[in-house]
C-alpha atoms as a PDB file:
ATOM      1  CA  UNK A   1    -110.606 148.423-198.515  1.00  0.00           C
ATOM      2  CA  UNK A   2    -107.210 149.103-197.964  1.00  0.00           C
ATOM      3  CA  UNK A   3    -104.271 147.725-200.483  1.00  0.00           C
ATOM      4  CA  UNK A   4    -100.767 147.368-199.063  1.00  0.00           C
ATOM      5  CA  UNK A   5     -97.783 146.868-201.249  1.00  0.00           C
ATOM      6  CA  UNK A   6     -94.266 145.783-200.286  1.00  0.00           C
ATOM      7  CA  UNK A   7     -90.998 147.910-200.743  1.00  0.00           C
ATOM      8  CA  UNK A   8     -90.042 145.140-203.545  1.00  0.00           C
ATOM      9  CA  UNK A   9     -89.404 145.337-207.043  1.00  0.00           C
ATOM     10  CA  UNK A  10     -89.957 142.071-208.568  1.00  0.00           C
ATOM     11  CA  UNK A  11     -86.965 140.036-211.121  1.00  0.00           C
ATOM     12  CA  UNK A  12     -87.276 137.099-213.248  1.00  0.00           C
ATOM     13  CA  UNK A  13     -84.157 136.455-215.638  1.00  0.00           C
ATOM     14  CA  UNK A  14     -86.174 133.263-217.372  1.00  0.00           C
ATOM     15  CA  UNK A  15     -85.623 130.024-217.852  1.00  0.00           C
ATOM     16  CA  UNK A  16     -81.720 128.086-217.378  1.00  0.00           C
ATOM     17  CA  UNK A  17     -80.904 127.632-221.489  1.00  0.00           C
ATOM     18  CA  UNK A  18     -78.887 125.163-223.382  1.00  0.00           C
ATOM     19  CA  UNK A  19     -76.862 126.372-226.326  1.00  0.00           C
ATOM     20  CA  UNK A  20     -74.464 124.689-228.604  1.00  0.00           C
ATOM     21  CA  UNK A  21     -71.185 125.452-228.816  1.00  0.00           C
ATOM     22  CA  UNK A  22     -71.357 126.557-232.783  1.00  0.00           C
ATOM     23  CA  UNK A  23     -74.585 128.876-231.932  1.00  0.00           C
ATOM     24  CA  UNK A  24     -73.419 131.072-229.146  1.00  0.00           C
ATOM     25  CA  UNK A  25     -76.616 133.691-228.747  1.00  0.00           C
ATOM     26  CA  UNK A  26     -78.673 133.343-226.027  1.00  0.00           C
ATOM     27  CA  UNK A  27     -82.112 134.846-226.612  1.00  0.00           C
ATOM     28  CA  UNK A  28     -83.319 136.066-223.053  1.00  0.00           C
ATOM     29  CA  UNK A  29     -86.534 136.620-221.887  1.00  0.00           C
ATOM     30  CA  UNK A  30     -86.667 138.521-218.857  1.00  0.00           C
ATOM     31  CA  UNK A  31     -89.193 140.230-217.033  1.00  0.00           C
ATOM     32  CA  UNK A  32     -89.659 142.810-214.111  1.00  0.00           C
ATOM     33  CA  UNK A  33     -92.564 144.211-212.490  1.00  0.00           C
ATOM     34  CA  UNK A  34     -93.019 145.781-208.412  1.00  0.00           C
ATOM     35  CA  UNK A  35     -91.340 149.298-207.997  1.00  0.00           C
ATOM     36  CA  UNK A  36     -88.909 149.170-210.645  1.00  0.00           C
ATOM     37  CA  UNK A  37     -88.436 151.218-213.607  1.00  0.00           C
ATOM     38  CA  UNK A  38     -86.188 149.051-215.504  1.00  0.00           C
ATOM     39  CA  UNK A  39     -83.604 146.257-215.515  1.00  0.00           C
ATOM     40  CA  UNK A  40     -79.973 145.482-215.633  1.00  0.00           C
ATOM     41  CA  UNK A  41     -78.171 142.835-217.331  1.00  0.00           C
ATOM     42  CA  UNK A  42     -74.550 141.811-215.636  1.00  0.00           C
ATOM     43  CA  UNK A  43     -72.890 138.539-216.362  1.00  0.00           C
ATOM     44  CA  UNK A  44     -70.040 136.461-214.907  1.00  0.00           C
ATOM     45  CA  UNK A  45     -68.601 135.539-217.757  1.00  0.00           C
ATOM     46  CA  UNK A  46     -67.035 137.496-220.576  1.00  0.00           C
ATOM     47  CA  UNK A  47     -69.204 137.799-223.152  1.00  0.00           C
ATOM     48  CA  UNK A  48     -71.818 140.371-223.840  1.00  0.00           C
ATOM     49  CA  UNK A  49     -75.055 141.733-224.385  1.00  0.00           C
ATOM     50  CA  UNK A  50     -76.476 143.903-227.618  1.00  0.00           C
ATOM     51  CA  UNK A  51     -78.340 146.069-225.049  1.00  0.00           C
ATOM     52  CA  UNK A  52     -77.613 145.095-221.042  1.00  0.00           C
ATOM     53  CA  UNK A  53     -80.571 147.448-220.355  1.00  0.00           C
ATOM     54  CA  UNK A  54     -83.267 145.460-222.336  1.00  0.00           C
ATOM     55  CA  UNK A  55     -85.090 142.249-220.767  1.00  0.00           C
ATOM     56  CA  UNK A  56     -85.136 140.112-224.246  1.00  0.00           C
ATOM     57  CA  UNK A  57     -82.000 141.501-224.819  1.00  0.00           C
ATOM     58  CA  UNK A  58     -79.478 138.450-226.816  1.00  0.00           C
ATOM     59  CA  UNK A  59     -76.713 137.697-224.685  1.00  0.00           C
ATOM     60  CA  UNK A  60     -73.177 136.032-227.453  1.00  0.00           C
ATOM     61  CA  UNK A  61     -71.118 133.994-225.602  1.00  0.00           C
ATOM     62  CA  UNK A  62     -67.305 134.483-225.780  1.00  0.00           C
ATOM     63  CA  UNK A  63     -65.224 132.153-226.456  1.00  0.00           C
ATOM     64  CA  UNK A  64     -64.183 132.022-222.191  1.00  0.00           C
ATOM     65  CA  UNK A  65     -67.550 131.385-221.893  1.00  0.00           C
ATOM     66  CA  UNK A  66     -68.042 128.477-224.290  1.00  0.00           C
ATOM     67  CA  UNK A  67     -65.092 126.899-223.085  1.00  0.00           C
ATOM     68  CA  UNK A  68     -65.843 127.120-219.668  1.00  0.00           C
ATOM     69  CA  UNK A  69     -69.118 124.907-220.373  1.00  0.00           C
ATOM     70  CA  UNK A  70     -71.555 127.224-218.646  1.00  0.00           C
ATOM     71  CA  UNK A  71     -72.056 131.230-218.014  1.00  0.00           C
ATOM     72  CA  UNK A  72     -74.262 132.741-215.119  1.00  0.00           C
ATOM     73  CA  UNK A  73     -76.191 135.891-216.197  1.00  0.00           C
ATOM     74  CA  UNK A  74     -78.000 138.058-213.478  1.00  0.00           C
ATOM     75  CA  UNK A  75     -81.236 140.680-214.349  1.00  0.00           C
ATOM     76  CA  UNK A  76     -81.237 143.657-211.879  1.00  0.00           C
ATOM     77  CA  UNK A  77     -84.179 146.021-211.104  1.00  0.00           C
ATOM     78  CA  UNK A  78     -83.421 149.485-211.065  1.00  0.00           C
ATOM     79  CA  UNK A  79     -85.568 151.149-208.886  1.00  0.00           C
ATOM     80  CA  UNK A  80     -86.058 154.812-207.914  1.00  0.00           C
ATOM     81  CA  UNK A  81     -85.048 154.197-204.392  1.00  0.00           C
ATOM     82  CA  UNK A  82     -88.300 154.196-202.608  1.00  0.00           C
ATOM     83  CA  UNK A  83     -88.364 150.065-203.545  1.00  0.00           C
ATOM     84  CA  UNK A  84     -85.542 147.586-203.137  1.00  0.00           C
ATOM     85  CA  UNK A  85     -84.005 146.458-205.628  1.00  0.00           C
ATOM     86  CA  UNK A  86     -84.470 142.292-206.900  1.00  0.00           C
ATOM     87  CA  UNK A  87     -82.427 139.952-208.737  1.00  0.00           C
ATOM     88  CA  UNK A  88     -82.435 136.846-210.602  1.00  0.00           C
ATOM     89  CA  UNK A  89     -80.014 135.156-212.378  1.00  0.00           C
ATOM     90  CA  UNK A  90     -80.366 132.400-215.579  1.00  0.00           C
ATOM     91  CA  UNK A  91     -77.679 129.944-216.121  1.00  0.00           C
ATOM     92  CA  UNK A  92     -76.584 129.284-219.872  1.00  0.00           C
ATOM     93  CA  UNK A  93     -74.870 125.752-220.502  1.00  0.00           C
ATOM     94  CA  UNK A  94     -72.833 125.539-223.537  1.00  0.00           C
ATOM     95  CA  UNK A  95     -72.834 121.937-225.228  1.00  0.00           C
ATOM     96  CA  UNK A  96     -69.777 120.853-227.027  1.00  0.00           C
ATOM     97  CA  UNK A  97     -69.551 120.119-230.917  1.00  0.00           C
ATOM     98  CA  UNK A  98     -69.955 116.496-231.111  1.00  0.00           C
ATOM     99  CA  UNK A  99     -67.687 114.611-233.449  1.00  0.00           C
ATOM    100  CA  UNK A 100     -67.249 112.008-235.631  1.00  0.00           C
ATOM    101  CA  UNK A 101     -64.883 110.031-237.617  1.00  0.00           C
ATOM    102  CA  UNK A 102     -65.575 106.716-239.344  1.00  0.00           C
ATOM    103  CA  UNK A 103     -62.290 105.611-240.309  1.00  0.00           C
ATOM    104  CA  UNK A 104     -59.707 104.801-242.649  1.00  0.00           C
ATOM    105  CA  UNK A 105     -60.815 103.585-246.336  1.00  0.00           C
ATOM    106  CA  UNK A 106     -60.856 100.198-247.325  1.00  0.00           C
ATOM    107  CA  UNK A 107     -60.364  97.776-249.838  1.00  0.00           C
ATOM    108  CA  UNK A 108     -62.488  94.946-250.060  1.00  0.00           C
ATOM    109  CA  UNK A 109     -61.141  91.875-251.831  1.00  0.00           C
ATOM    110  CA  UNK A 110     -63.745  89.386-251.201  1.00  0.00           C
ATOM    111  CA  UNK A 111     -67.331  89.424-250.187  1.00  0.00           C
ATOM    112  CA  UNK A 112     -66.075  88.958-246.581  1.00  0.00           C
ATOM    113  CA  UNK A 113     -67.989  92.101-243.915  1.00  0.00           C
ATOM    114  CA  UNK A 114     -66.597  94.440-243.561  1.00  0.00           C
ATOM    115  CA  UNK A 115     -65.596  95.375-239.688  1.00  0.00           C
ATOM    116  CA  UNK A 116     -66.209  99.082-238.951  1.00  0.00           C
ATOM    117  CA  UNK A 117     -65.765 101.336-236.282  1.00  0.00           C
ATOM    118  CA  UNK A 118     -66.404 104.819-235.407  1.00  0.00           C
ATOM    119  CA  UNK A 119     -64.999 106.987-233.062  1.00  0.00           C
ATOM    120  CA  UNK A 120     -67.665 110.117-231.874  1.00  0.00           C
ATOM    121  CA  UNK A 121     -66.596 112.699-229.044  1.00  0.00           C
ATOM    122  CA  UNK A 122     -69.651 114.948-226.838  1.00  0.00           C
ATOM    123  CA  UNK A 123     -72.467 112.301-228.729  1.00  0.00           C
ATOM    124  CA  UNK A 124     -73.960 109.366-227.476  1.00  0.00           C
ATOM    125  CA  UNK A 125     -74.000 107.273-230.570  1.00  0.00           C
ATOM    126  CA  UNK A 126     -74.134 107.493-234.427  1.00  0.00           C
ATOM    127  CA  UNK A 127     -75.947 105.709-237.617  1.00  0.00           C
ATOM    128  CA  UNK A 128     -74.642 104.386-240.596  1.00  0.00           C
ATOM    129  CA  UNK A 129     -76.139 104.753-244.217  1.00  0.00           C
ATOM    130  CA  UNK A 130     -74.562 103.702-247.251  1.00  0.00           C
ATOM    131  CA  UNK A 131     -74.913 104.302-250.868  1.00  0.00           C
ATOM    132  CA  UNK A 132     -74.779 101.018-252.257  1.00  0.00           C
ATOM    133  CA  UNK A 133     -77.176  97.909-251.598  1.00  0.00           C
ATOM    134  CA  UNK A 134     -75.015  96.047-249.043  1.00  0.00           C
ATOM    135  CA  UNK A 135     -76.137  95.606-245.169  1.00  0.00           C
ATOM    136  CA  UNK A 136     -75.278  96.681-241.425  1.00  0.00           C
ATOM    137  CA  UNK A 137     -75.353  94.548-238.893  1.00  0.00           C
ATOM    138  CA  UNK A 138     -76.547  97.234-237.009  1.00  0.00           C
ATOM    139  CA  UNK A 139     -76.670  99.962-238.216  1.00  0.00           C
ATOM    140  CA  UNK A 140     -77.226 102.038-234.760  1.00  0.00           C
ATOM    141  CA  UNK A 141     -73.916 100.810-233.564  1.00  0.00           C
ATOM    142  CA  UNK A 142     -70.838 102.563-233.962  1.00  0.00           C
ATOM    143  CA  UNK A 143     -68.719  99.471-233.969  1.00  0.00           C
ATOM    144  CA  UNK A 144     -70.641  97.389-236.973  1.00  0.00           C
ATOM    145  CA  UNK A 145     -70.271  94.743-239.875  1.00  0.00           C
ATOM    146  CA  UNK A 146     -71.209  95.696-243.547  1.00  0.00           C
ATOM    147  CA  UNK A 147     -72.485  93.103-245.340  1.00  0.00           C
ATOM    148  CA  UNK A 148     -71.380  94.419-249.148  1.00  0.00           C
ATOM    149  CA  UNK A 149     -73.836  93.638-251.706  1.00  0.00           C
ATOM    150  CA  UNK A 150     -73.042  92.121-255.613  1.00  0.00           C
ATOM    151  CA  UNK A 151     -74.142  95.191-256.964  1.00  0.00           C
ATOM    152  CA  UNK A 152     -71.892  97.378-254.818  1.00  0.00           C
ATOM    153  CA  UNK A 153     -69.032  95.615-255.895  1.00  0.00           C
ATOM    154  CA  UNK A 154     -70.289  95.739-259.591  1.00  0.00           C
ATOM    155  CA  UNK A 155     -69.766  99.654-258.810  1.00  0.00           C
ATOM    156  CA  UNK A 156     -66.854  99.156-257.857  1.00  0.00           C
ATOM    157  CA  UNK A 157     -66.840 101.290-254.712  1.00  0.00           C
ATOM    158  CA  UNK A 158     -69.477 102.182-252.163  1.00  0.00           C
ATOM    159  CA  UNK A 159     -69.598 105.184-249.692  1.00  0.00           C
ATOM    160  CA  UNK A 160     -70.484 104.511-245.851  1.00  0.00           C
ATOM    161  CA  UNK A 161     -71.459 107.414-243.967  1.00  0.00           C
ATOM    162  CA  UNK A 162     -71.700 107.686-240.072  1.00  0.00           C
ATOM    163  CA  UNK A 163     -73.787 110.384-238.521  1.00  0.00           C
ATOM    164  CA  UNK A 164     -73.872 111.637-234.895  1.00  0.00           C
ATOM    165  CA  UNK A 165     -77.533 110.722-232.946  1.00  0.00           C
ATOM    166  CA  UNK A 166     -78.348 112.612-229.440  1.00  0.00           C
ATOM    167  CA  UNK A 167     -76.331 116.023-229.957  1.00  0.00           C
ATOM    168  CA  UNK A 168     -79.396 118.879-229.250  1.00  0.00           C
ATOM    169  CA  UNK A 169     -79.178 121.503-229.324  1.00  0.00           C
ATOM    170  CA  UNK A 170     -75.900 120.937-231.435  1.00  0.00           C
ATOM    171  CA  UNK A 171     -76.641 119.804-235.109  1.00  0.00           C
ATOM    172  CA  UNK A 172     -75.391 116.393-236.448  1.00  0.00           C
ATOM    173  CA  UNK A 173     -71.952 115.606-237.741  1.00  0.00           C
ATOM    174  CA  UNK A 174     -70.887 113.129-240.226  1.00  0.00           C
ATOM    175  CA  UNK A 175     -67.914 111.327-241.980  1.00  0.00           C
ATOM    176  CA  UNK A 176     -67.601 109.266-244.435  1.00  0.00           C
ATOM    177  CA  UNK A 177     -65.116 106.100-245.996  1.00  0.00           C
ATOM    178  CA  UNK A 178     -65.333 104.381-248.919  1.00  0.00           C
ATOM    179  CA  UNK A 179     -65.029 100.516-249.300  1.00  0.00           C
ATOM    180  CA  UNK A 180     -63.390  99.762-253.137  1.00  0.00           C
ATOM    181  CA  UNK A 181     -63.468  96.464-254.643  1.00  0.00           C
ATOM    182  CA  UNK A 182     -60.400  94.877-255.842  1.00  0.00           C
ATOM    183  CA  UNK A 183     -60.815  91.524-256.259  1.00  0.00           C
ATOM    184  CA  UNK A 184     -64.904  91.114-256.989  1.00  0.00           C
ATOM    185  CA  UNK A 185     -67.433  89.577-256.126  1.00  0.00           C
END
């Protein structure tokens, strides 16, 4: 029997990552194997590694590199020369914060809904809560009706709160307004 091996060293950088903007360390998992005796992190962006000679090394992201949306990172094999060296390269998209504002405060005089509408920025959509008794419309809709309830103006005031759906890997955001009664129920 009679084995033959190439002159190659073998990369793998891992798998393309998503990171949010507010959590900027990528955890690699890289992996060599052929002729080489170790690896080499580089990157094209400007952030850095804690050890660029380590395969599960964590990679922060600078601030160029968050704002810039996306980073390139490229594991080398170092070999002793008698194998050629290999690369691969994982890409690291950065997702923006999402956010959220519900709007301006408002006073209710009658038992009329109350029109709402939410703003979000780098989320899909949002969901309104309340603390009082009243009803939404919809309350998957950013643009809504709130139906106050008697005992919510019995209170006196209720809080609505809007929070951001669909953001992975970035957590939810929310923002609040309260509705005070004036004139009762």
């Amino acid at each position: 029997m009679t084995l033959t091996f190439g002159n190659t060293s073998y990369a793998y950088a891992g798998d393309d990552q998503t990171l949010c903007a507010n959590a900027p360390i990528a955890h690699l998992a890289g992996n060599f194997s052929g002729g080489a005796q170790g690896i080499t992190w580089s990157t094209a962006g400007t952030g850095s590694f804690s050890n660029s000679t380590d395969p599960n090394a964590p990679y922060t992201l600078s601030s160029a590199d968050i704002a810039a949306g996306s980073v390139q990172l490229t594991l080398t094999t170092i070999t002793n020369g008698s194998c050629t060296a290999s690369s691969d390269a994982v890409t690291l998209d950065v997702h923006p914060l999402p956010n959220i504002n519900a709007g301006t405060d408002v006073i209710a005089c009658t038992a009329a809904p109350v029109q709402l509408a939410a703003n979000v920025a780098n989320a899909p959509g949002g969901t309104w809560t309340t603390t009082g008794t009243g009803t939404f419309f919809d309350a998957n809709a950013l643009a809504t009706l709130y139906y106050p309830s008697a005992a919510d103006s019995i209170a006196g005031s209720v809080t609505l709160t809007v929070t951001s759906t669909g953001t992975l890997p970035c957590s939810a955001v929310s923002d609040n307004l309260t509705i005070t009664f004036g004139g009762g129920l």
